[in-house]
C-alpha atoms as a PDB file:
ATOM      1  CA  UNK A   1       0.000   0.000   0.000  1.00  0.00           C
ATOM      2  CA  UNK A   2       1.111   3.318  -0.443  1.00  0.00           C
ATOM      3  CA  UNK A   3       0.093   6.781   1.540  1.00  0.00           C
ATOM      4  CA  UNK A   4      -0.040   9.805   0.310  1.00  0.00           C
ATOM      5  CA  UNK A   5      -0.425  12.838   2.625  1.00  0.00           C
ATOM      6  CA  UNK A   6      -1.426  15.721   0.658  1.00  0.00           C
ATOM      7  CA  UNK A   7      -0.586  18.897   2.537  1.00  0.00           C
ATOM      8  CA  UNK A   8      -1.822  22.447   1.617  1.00  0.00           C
ATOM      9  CA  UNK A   9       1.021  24.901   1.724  1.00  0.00           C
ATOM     10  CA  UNK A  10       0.694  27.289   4.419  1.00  0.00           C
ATOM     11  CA  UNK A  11      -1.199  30.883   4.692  1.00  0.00           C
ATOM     12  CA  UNK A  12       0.278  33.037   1.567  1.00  0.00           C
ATOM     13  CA  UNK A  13       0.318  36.576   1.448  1.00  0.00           C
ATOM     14  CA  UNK A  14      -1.963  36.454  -1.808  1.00  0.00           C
ATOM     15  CA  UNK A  15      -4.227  34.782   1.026  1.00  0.00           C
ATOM     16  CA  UNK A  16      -3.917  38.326   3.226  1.00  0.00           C
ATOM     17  CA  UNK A  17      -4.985  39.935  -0.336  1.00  0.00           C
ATOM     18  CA  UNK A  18      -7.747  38.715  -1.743  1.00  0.00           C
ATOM     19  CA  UNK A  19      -5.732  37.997  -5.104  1.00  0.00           C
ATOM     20  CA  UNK A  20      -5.514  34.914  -6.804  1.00  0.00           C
ATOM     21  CA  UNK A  21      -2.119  34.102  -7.513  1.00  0.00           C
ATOM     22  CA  UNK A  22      -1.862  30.547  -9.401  1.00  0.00           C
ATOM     23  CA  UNK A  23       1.607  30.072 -10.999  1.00  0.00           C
ATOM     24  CA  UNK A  24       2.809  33.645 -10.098  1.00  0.00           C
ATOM     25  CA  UNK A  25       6.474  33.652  -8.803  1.00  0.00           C
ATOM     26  CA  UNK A  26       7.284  35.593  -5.829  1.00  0.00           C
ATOM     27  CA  UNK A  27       4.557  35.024  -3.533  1.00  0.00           C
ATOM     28  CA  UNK A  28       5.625  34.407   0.035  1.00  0.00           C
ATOM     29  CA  UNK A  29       3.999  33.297   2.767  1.00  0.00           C
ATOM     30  CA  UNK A  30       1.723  35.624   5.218  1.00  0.00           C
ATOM     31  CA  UNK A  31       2.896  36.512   8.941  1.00  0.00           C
ATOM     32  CA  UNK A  32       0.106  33.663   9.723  1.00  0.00           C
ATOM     33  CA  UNK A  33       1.610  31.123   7.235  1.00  0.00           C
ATOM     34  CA  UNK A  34       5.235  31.666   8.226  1.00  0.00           C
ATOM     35  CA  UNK A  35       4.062  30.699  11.979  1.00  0.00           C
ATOM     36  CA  UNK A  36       1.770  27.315  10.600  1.00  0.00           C
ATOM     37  CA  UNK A  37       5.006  26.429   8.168  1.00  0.00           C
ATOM     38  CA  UNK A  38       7.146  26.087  11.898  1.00  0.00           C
ATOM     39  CA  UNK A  39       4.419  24.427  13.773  1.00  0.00           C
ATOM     40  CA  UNK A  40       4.893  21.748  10.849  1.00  0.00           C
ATOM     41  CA  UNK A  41       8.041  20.764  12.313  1.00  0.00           C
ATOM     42  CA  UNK A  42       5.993  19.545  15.287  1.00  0.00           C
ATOM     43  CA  UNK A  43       3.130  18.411  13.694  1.00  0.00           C
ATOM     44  CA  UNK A  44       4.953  16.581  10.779  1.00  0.00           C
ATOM     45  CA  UNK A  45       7.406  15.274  13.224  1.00  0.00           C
ATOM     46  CA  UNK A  46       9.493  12.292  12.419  1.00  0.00           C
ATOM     47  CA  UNK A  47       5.722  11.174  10.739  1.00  0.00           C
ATOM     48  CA  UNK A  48       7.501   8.079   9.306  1.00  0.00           C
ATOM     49  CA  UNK A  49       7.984  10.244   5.656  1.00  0.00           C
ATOM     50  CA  UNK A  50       9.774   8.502   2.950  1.00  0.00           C
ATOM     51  CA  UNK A  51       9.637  10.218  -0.143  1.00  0.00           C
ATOM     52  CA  UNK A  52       8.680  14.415  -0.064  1.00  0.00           C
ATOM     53  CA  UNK A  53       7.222  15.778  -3.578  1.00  0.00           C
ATOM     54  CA  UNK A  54       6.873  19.608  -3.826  1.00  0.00           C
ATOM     55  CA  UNK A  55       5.288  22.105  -6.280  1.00  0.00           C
ATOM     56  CA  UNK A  56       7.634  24.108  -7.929  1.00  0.00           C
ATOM     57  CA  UNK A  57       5.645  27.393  -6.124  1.00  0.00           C
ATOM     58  CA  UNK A  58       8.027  28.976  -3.687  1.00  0.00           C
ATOM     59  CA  UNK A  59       5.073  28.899  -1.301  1.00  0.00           C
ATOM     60  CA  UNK A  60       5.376  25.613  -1.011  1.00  0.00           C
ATOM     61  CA  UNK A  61       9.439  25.642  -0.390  1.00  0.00           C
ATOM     62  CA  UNK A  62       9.014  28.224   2.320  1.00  0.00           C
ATOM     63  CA  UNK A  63       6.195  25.795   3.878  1.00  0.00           C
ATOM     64  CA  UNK A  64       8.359  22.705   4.253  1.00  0.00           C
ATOM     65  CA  UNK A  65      11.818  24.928   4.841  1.00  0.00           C
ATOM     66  CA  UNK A  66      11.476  24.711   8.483  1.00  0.00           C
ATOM     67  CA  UNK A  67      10.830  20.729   8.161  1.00  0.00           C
ATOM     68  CA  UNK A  68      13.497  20.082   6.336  1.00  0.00           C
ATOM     69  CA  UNK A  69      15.822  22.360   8.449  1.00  0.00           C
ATOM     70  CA  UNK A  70      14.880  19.644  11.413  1.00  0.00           C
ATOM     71  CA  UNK A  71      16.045  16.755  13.137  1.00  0.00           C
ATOM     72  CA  UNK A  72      13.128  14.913  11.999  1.00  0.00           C
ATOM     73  CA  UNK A  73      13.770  14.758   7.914  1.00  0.00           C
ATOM     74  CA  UNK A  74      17.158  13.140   8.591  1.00  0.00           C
ATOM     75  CA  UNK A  75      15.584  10.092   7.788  1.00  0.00           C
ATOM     76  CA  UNK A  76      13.792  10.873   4.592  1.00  0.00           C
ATOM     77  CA  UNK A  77      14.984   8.802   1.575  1.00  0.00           C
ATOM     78  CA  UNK A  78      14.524  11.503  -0.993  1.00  0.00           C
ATOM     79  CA  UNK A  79      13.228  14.915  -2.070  1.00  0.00           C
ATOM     80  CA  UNK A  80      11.923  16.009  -5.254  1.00  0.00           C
ATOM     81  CA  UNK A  81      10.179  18.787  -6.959  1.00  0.00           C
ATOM     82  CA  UNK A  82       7.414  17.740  -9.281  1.00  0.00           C
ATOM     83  CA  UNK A  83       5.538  19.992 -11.970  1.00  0.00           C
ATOM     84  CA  UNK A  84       2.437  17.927 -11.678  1.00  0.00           C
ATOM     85  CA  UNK A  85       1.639  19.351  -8.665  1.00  0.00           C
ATOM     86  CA  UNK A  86       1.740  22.620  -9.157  1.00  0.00           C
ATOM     87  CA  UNK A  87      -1.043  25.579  -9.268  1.00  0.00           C
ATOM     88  CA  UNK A  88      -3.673  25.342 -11.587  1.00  0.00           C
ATOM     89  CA  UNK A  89      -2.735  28.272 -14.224  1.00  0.00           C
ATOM     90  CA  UNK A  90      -5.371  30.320 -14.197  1.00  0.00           C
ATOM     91  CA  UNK A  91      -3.877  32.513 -17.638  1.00  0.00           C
ATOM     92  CA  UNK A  92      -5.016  36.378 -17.432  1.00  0.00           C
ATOM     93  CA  UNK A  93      -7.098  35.927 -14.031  1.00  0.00           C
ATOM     94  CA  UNK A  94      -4.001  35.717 -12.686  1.00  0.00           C
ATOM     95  CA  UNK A  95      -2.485  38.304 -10.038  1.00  0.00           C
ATOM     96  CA  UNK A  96      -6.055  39.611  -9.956  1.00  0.00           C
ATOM     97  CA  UNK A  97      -8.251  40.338  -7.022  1.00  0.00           C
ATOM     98  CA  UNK A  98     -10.925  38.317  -5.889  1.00  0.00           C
ATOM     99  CA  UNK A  99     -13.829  40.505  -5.290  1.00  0.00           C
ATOM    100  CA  UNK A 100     -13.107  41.807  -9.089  1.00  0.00           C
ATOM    101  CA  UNK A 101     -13.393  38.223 -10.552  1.00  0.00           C
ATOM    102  CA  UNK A 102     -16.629  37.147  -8.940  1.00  0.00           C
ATOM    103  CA  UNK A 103     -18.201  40.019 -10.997  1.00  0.00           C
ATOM    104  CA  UNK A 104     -17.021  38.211 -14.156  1.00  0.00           C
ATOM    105  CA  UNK A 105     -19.224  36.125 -16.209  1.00  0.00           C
ATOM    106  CA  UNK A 106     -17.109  33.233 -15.790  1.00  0.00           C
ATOM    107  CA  UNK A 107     -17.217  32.752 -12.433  1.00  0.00           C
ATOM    108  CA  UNK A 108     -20.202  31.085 -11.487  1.00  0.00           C
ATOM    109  CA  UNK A 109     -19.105  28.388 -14.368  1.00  0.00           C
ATOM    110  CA  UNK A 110     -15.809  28.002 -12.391  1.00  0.00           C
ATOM    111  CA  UNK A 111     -17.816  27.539  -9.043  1.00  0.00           C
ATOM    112  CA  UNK A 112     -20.695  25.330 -10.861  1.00  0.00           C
ATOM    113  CA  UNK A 113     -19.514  23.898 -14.070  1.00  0.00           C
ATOM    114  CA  UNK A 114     -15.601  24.027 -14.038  1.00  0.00           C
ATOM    115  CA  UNK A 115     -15.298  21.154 -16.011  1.00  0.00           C
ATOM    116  CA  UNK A 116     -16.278  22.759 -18.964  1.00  0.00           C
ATOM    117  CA  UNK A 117     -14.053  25.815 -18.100  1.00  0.00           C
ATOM    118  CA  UNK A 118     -10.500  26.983 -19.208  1.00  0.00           C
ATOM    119  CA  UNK A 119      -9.172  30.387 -17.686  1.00  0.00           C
ATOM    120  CA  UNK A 120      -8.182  32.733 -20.410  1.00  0.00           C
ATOM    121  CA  UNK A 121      -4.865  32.073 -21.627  1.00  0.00           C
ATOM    122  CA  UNK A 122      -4.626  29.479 -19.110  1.00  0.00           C
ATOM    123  CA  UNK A 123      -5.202  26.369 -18.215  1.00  0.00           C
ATOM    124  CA  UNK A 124      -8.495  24.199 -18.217  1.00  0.00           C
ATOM    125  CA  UNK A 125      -9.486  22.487 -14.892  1.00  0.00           C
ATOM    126  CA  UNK A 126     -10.108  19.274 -17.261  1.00  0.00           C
ATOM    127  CA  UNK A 127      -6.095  19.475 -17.933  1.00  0.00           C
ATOM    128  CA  UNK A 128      -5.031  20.822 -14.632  1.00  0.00           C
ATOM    129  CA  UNK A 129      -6.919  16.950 -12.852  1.00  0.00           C
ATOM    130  CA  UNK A 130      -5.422  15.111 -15.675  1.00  0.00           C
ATOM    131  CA  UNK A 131      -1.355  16.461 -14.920  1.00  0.00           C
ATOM    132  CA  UNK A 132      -2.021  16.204 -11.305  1.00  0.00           C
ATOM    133  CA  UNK A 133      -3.552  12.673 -10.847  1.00  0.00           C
ATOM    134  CA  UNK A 134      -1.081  11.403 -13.496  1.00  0.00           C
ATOM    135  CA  UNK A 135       1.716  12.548 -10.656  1.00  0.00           C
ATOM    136  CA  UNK A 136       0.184  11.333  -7.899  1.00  0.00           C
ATOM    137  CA  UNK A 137      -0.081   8.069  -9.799  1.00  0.00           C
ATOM    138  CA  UNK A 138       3.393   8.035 -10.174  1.00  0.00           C
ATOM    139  CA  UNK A 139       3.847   8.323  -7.197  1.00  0.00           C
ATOM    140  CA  UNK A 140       1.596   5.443  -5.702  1.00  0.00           C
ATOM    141  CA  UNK A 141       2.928   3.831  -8.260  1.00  0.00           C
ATOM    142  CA  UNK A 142       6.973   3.982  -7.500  1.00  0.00           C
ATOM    143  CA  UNK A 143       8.710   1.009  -6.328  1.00  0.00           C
ATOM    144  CA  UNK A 144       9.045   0.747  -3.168  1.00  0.00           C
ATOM    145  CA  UNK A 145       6.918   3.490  -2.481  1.00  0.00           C
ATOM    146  CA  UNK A 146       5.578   3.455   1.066  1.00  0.00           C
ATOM    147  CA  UNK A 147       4.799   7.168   2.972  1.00  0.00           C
ATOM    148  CA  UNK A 148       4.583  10.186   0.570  1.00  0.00           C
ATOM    149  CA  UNK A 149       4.082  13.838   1.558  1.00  0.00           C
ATOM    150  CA  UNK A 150       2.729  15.366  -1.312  1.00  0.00           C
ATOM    151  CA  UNK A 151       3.041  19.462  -0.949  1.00  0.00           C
ATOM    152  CA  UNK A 152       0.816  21.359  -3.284  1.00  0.00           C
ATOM    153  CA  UNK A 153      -2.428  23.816  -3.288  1.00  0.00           C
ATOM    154  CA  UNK A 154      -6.080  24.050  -2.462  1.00  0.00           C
ATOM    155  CA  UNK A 155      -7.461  23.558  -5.999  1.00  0.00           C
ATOM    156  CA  UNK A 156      -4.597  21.161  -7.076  1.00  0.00           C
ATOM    157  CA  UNK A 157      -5.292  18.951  -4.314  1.00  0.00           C
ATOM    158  CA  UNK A 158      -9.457  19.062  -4.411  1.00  0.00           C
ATOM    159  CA  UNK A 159      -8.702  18.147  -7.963  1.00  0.00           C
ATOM    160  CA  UNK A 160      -6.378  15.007  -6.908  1.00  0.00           C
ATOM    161  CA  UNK A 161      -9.389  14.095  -4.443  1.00  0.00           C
ATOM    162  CA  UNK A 162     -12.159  14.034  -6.338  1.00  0.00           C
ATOM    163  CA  UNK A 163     -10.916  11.881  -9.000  1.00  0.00           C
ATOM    164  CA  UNK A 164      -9.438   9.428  -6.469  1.00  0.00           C
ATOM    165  CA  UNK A 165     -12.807   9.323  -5.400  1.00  0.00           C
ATOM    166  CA  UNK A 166     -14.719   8.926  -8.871  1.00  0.00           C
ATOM    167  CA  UNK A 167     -16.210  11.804  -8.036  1.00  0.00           C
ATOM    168  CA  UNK A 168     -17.539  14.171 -11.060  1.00  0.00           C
ATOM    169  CA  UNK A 169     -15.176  17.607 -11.543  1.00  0.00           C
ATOM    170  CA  UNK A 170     -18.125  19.358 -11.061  1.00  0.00           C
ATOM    171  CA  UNK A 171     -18.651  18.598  -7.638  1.00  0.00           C
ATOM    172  CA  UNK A 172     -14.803  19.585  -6.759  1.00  0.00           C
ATOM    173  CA  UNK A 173     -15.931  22.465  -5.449  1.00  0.00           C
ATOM    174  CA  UNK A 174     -17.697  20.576  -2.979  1.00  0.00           C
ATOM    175  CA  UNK A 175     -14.252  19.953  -1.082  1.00  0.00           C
ATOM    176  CA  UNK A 176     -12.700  22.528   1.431  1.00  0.00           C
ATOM    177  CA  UNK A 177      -8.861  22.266   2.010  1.00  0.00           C
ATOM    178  CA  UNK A 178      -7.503  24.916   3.933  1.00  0.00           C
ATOM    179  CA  UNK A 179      -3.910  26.110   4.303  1.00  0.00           C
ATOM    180  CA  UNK A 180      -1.135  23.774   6.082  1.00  0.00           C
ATOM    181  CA  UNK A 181      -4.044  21.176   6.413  1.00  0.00           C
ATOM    182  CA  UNK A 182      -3.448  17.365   6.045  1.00  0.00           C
ATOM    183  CA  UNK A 183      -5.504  15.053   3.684  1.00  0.00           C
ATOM    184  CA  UNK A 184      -4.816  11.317   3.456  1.00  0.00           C
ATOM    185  CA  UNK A 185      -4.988   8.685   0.582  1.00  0.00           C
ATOM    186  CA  UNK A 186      -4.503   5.321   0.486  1.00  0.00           C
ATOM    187  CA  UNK A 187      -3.354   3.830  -2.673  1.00  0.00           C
ATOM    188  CA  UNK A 188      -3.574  -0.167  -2.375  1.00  0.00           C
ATOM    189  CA  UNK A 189      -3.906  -2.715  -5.458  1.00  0.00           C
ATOM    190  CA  UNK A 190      -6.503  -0.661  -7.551  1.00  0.00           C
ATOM    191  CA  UNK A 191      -8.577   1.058  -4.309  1.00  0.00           C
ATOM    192  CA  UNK A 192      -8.002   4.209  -3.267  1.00  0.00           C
ATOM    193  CA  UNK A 193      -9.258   5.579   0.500  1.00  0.00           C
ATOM    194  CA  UNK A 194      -9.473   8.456   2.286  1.00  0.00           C
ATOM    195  CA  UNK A 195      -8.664   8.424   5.787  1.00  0.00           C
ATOM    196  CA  UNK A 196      -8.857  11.837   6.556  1.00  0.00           C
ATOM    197  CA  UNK A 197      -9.475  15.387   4.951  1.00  0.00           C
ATOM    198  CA  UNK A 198      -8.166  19.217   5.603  1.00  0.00           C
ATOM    199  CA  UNK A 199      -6.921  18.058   8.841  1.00  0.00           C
ATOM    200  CA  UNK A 200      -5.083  20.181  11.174  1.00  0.00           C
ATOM    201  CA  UNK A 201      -3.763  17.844  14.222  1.00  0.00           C
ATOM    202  CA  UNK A 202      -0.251  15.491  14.304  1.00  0.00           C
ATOM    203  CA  UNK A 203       0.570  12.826  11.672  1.00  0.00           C
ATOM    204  CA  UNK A 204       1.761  10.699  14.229  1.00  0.00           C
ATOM    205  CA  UNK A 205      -2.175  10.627  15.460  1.00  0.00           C
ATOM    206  CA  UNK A 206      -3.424  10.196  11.498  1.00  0.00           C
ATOM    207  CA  UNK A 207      -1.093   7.356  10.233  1.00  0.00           C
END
């Protein structure tokens, strides 16, 4: 069987904003997300972590940073950064505020249809479920492949979920994953699982 902990990255400044950021570089983490990123040292722990895949969003480095700086990843057997799991690109919304998008006529097909939606200049979130559960099949899938923490972001992972789930990609929206949370699959022989969703206590008390 193989695990795979998805974990949100932690509270961004973009978060503190209102904007929505997707594949934009530079964003850093929020005075709130810098102080979740080192209670992940504790709540991670030694957690019994393998293999660590990232997003190639700095957010997601500066999450883990603190982690890795630890005692407790001294045992982890390697480290990689994977463009699967990255941000969904959401083309010209990108950078853009909130409150101004929710006034375009595309938004309530992203909140109620958004499998029949790609973002201007973007990506569609028909693509963006397709890259991401291909990675975290590859993952599953790996030889030897036992404990995985999976970094990445809210929509990337509700995307992972709900097709691990056979749920339709219009109900994604359905799932709530907030920042620095923990959600759990198991991958064994053809099943999939889910032990536990945007959860905010101790791996050692989840696995």
């Amino acid at each position: 069987m193989s695990v795979i902990i998805l974990l949100r990255h932690a509270h961004s400044a973009a978060n503190d904003s209102g904007l929505l950021t997707g594949q934009l570089p530079g964003v850093s983490l929020s005075k709130k997300g810098f102080v979740q990123a080192n209670q992940l040292v504790e709540r991670i722990g030694k957690g019994k972590i393998d293999r660590l895949h990232i997003s190639p969003i700095e957010r997601c480095q500066l999450t883990i940073d603190p982690w890795l700086r630890s005692k407790y990843s001294s045992s982890l057997e390697s480290f990689r950064v994977d463009d699967s799991l990255t941000e969904i690109d959401f083309g010209d919304w990108s950078g853009r505020k909130l409150s101004s998008l929710r006034r375009e006529k595309l938004w309530k097909s992203v909140q109620n249809t958004p499998s029949q939606v790609t973002f201007p200049n973007g990506e569609s979130f028909k693509a963006a479920q397709r890259r991401a559960f291909l990675g975290i099949e590859r993952i599953a899938n790996a030889r030897g492949s036992k404990i995985n923490l999976v970094l990445s972001h809210s929509d990337t992972i509700k995307l992972i979920v709900s097709k691990s789930l056979g749920m339709k990609l219009d109900s994604f929206q359905q799932i709530q994953i907030n920042p620095a949370s923990f959600t759990i699959l198991n991958f064994s022989k053809g099943a999939t699982t889910l032990s536990t969703i945007n959860n905010m206590g101790s791996l050692k008390d989840l696995l």
